[in-house]
PDB file of N, CA and C in Angstrom:
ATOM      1  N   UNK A   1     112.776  89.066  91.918  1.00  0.00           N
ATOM      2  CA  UNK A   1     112.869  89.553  90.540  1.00  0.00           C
ATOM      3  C   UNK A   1     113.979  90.599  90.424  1.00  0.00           C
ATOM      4  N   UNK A   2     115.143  90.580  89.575  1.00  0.00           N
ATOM      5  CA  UNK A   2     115.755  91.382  88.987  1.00  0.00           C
ATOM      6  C   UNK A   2     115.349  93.102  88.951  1.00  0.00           C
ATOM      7  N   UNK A   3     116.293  93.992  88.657  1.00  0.00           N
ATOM      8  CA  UNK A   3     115.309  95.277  88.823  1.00  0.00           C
ATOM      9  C   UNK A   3     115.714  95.719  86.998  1.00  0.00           C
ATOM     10  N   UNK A   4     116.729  94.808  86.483  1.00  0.00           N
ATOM     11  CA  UNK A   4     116.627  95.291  85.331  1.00  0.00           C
ATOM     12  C   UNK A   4     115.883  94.478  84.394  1.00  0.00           C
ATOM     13  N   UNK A   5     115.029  93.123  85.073  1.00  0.00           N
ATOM     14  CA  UNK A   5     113.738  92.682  83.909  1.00  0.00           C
ATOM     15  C   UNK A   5     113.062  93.842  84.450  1.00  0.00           C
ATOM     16  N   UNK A   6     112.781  93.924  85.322  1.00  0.00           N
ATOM     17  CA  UNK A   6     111.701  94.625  85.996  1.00  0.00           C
ATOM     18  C   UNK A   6     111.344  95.929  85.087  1.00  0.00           C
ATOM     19  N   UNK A   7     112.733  96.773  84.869  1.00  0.00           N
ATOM     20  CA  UNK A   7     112.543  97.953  84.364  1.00  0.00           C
ATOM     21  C   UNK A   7     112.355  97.908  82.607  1.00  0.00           C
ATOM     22  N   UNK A   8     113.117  96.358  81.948  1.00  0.00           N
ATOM     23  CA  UNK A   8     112.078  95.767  80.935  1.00  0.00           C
ATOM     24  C   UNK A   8     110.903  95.850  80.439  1.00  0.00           C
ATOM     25  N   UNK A   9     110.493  95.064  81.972  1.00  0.00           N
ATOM     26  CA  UNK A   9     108.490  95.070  81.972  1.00  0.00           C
ATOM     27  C   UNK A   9     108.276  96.634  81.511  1.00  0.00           C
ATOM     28  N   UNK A  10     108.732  97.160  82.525  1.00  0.00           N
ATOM     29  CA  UNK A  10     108.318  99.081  82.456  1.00  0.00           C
ATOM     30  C   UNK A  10     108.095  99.698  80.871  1.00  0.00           C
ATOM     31  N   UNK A  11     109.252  99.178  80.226  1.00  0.00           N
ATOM     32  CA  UNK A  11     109.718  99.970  79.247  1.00  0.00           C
ATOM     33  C   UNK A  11     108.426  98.836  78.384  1.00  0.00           C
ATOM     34  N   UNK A  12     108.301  97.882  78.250  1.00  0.00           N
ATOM     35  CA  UNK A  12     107.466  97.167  77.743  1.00  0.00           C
ATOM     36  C   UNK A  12     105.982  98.193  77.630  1.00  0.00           C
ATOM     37  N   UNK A  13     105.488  97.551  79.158  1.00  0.00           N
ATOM     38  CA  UNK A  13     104.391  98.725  79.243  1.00  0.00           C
ATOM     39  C   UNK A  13     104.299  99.576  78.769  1.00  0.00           C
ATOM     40  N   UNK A  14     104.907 100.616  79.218  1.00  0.00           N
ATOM     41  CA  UNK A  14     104.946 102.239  78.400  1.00  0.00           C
ATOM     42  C   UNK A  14     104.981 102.447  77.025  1.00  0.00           C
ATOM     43  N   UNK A  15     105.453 101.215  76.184  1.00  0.00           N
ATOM     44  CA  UNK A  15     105.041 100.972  74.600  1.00  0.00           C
ATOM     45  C   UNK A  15     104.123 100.427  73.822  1.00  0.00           C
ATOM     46  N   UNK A  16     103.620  99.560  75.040  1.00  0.00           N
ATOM     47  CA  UNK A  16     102.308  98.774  74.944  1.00  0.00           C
ATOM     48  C   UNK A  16     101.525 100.318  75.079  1.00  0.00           C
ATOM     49  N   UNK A  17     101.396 101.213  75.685  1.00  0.00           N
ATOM     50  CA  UNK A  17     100.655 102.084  76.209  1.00  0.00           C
ATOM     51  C   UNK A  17     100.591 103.076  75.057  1.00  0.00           C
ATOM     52  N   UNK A  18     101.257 103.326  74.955  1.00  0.00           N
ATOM     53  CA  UNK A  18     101.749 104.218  73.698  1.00  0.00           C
ATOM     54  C   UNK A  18     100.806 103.925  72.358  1.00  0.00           C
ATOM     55  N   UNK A  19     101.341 102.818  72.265  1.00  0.00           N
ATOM     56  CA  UNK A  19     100.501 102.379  71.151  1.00  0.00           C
ATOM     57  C   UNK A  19      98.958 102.050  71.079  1.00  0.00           C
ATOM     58  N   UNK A  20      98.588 102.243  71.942  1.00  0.00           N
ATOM     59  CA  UNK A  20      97.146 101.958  72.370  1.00  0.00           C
ATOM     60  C   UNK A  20      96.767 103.606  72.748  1.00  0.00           C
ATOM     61  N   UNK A  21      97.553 104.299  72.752  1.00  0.00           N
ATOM     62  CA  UNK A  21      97.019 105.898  72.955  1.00  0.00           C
ATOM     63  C   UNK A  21      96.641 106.479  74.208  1.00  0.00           C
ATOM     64  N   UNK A  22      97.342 105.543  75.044  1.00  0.00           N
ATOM     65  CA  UNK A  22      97.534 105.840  76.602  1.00  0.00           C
ATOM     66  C   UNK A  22      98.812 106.874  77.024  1.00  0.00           C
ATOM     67  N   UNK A  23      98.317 108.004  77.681  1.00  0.00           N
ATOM     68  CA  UNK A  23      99.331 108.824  78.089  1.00  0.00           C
ATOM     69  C   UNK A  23     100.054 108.317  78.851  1.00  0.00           C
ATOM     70  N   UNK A  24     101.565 109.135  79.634  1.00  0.00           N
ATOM     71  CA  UNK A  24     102.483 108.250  80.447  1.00  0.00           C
ATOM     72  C   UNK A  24     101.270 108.733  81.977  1.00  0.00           C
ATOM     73  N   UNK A  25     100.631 110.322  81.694  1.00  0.00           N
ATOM     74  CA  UNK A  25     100.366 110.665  82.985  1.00  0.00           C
ATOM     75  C   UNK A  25      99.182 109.510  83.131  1.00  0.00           C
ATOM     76  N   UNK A  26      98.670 109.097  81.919  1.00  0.00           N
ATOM     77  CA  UNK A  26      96.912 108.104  82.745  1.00  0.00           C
ATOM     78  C   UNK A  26      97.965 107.141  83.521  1.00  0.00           C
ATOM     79  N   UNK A  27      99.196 106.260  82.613  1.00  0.00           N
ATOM     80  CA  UNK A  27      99.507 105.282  83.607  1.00  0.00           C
ATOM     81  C   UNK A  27      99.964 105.440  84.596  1.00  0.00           C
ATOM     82  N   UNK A  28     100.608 106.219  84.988  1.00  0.00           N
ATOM     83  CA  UNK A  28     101.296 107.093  86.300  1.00  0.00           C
ATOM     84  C   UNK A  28      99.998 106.960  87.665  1.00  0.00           C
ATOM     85  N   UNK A  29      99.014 107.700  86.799  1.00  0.00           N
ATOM     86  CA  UNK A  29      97.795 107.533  87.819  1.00  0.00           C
ATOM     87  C   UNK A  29      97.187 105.993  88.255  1.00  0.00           C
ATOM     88  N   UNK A  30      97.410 105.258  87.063  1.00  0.00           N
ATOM     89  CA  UNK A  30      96.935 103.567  87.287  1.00  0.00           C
ATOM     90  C   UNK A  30      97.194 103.049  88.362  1.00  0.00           C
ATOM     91  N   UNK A  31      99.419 103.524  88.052  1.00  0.00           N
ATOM     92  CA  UNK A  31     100.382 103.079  89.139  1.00  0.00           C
ATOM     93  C   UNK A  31      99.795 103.433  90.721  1.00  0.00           C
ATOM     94  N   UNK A  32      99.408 104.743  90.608  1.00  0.00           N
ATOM     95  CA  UNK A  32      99.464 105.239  92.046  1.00  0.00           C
ATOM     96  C   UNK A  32      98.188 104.456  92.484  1.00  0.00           C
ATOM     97  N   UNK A  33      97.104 104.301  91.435  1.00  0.00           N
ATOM     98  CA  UNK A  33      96.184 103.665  92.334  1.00  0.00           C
ATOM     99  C   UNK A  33      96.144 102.417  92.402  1.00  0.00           C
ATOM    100  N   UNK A  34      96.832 101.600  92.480  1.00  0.00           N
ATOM    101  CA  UNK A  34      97.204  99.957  92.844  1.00  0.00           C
ATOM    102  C   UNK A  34      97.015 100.334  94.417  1.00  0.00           C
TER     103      UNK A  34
END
């Protein structure tokens, strides 16, 4: 995979998140716990 879809997806997410009233720090924590 590409790292600039990749960073796409990211930016995707983080607006998906946003809009649903998710902080950047909850997803940050999501990330770390994969």
């Amino acid at each position: 995979m590409k790292a600039n879809n990749e960073r796409e997806e990211w930016v995707y997410l983080i607006l998906e998140a946003k809009s649903l009233g998710i902080s950047i720090e909850e997803v940050r924590e999501f990330i770390k716990g994969k």
